[in-house]
C-alpha atoms as a PDB file:
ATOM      1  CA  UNK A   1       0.641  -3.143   3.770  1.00  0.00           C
ATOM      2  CA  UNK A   2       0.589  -6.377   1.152  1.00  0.00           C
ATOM      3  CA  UNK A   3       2.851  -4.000  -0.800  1.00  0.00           C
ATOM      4  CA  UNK A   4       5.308  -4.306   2.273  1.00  0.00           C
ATOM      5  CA  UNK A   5       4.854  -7.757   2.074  1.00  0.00           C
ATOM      6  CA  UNK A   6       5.807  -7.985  -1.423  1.00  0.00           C
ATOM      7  CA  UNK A   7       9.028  -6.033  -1.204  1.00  0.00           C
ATOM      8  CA  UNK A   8      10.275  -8.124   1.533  1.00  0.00           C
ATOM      9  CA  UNK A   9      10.349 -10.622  -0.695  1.00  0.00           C
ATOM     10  CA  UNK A  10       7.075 -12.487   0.961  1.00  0.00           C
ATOM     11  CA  UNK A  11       3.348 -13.999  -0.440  1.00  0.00           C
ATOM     12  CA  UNK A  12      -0.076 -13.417  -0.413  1.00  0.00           C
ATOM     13  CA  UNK A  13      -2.612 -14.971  -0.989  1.00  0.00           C
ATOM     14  CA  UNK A  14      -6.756 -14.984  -0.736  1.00  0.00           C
ATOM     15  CA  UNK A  15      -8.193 -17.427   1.593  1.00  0.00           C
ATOM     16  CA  UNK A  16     -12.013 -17.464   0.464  1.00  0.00           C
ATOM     17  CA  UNK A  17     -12.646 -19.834   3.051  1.00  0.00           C
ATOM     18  CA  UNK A  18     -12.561 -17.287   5.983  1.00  0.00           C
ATOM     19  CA  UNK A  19     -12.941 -13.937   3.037  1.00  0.00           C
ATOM     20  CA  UNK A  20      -9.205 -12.858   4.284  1.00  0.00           C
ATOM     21  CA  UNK A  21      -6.450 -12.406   2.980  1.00  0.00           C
ATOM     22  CA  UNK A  22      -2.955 -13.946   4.225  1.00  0.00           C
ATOM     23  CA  UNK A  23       0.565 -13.206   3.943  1.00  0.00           C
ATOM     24  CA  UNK A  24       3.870 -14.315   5.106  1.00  0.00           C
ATOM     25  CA  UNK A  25       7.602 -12.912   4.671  1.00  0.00           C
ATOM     26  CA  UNK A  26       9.166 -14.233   6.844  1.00  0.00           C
ATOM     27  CA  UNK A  27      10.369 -13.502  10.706  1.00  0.00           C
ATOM     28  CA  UNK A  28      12.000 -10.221  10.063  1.00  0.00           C
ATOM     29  CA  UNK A  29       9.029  -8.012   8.540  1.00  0.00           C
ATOM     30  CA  UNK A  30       5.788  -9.429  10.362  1.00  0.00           C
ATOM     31  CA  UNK A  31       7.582  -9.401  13.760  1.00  0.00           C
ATOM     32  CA  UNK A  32       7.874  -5.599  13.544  1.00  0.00           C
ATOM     33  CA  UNK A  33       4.427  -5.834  13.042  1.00  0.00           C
ATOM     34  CA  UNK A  34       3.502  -8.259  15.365  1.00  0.00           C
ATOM     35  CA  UNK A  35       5.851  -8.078  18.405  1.00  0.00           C
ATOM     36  CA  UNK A  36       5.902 -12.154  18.974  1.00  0.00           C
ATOM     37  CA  UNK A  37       6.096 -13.461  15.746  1.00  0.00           C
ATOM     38  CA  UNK A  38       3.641 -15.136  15.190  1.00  0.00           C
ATOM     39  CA  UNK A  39       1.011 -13.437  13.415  1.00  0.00           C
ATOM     40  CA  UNK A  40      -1.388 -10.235  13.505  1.00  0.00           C
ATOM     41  CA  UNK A  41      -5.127  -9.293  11.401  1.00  0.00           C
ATOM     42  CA  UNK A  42      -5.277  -5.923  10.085  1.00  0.00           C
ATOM     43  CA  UNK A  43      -8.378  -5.414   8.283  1.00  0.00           C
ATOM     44  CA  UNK A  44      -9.109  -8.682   6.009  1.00  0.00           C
ATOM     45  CA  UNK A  45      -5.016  -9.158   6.110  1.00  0.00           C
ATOM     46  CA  UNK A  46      -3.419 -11.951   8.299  1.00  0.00           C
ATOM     47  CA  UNK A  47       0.236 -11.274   8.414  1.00  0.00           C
ATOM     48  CA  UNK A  48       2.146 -13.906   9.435  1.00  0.00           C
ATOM     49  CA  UNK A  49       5.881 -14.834  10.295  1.00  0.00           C
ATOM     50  CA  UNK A  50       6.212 -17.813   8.406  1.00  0.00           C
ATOM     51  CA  UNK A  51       6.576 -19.148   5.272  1.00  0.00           C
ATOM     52  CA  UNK A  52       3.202 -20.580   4.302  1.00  0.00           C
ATOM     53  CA  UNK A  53      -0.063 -20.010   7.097  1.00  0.00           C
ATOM     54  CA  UNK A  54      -0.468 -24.133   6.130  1.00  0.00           C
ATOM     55  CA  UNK A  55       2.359 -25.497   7.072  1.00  0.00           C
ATOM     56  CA  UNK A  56       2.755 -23.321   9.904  1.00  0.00           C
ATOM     57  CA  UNK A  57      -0.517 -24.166  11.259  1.00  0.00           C
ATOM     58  CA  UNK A  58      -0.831 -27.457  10.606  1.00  0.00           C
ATOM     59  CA  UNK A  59      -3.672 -29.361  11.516  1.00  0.00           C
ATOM     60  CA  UNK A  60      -4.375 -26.108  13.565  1.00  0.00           C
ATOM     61  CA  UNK A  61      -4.999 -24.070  10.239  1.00  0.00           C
ATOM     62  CA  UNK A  62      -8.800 -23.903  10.502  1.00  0.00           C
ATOM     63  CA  UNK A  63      -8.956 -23.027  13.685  1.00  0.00           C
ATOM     64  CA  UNK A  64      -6.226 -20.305  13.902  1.00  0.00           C
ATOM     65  CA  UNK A  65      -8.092 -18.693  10.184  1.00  0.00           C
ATOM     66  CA  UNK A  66     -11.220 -18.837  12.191  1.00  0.00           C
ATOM     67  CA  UNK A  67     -10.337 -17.024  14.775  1.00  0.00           C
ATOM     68  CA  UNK A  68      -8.307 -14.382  12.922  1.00  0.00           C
ATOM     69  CA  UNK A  69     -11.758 -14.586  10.739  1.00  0.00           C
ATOM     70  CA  UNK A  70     -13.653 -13.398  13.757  1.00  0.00           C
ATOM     71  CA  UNK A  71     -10.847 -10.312  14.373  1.00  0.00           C
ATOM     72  CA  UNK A  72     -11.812  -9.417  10.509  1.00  0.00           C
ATOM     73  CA  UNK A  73     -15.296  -9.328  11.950  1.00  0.00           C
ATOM     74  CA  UNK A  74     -14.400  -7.562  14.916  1.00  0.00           C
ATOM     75  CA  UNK A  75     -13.022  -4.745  12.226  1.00  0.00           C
ATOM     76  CA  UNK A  76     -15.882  -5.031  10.305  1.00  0.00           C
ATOM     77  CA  UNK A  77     -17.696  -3.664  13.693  1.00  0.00           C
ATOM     78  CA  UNK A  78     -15.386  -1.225  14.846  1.00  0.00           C
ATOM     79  CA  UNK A  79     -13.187  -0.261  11.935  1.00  0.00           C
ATOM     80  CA  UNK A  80      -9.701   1.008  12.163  1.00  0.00           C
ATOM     81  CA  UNK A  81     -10.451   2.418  15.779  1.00  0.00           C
ATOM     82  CA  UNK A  82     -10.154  -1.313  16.631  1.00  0.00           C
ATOM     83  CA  UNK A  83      -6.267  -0.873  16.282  1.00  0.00           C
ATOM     84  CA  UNK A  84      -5.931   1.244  19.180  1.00  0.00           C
ATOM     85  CA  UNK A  85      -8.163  -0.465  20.812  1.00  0.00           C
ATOM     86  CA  UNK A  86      -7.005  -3.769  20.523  1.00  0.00           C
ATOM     87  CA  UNK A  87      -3.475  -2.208  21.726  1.00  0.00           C
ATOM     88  CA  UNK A  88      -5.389  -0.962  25.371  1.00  0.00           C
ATOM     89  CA  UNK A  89      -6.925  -4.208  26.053  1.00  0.00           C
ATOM     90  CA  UNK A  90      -3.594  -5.442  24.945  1.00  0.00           C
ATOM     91  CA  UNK A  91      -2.476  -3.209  28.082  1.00  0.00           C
ATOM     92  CA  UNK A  92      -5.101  -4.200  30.161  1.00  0.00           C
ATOM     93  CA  UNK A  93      -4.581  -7.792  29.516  1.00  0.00           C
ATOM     94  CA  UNK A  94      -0.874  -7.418  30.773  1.00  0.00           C
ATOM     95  CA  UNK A  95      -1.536  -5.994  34.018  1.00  0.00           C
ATOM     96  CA  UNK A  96      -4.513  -8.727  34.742  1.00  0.00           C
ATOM     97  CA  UNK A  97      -2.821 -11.979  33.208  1.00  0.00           C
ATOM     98  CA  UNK A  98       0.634 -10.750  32.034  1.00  0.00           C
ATOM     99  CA  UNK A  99       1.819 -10.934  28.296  1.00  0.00           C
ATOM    100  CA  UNK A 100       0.756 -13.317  25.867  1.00  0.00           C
ATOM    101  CA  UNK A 101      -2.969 -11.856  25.557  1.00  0.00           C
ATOM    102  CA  UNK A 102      -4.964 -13.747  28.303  1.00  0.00           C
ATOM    103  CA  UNK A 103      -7.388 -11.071  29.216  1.00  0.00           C
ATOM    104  CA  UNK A 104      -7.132  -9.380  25.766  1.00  0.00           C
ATOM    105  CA  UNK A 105     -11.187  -8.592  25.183  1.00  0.00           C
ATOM    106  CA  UNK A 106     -10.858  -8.658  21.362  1.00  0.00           C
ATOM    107  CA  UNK A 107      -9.010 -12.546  21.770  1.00  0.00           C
ATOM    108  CA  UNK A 108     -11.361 -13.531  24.435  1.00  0.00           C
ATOM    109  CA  UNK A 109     -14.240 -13.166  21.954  1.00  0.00           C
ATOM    110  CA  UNK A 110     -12.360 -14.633  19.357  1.00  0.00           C
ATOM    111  CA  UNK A 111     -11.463 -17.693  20.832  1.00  0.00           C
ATOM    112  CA  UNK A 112      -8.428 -18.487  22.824  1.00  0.00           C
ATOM    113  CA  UNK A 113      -8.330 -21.827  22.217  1.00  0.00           C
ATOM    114  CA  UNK A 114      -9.031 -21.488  18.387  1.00  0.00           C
ATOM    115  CA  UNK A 115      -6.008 -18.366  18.330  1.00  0.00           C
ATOM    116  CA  UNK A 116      -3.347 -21.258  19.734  1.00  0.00           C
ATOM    117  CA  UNK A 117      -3.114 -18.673  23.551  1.00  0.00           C
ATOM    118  CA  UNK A 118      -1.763 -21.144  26.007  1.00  0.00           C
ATOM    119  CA  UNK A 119      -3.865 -19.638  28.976  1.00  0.00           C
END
């Protein structure tokens, strides 16, 4: 999917702090990924709907990379099954806190707080 990245005119780059990768292209191409637009981990790749993960972040950088750190581990567990998985607690988090990923499992052990949820 960096290749997608690439041809949408967006970066990558290795962040060997958290041993992921992250990208950015922009609003257009990660928000069909993501649904929000703000960003999404698939496998050791944080896609994100910015220009630079940095200067989005801000002094929230660490925190957010953390926590999309601990999703890498999560599909270091569970592998690509995670996807669908993540999308049914996805579901199940709508119908117990509504949208914006409250009661999400997979956040919830990743850190609410550090993924920037306003629960």
């Amino acid at each position: 999917m960096r290749s997608a990245v690439y041809a949408a005119g967006g970066s990558c780059r290795q962040d060997t702090t958290y041993d992921i990768w992250t990208c950015w292209a922009g609003q257009g191409l990660i928000r069909r990924l993501d649904g929000r637009g703000g960003g999404t981990i698939y496998g050791s790749t944080y896609y994100l709907a910015a220009t630079d993960p940095k200067s989005f972040w801000g002094s929230r950088y660490g925190a957010v990379m953390a926590h999309e750190a601990a999703h890498y581990a999560q599909w270091i567990t569970v592998g690509p099954a995670l996807a669908p998985a993540y999308l049914q607690a996805e579901g199940v988090s709508w119908v117990l806190t509504g949208p914006g990923g409250c009661g999400n499992i997979f956040e919830i052990l990743a850190g609410l707080n550090a993924g920037n949820y306003r629960c």
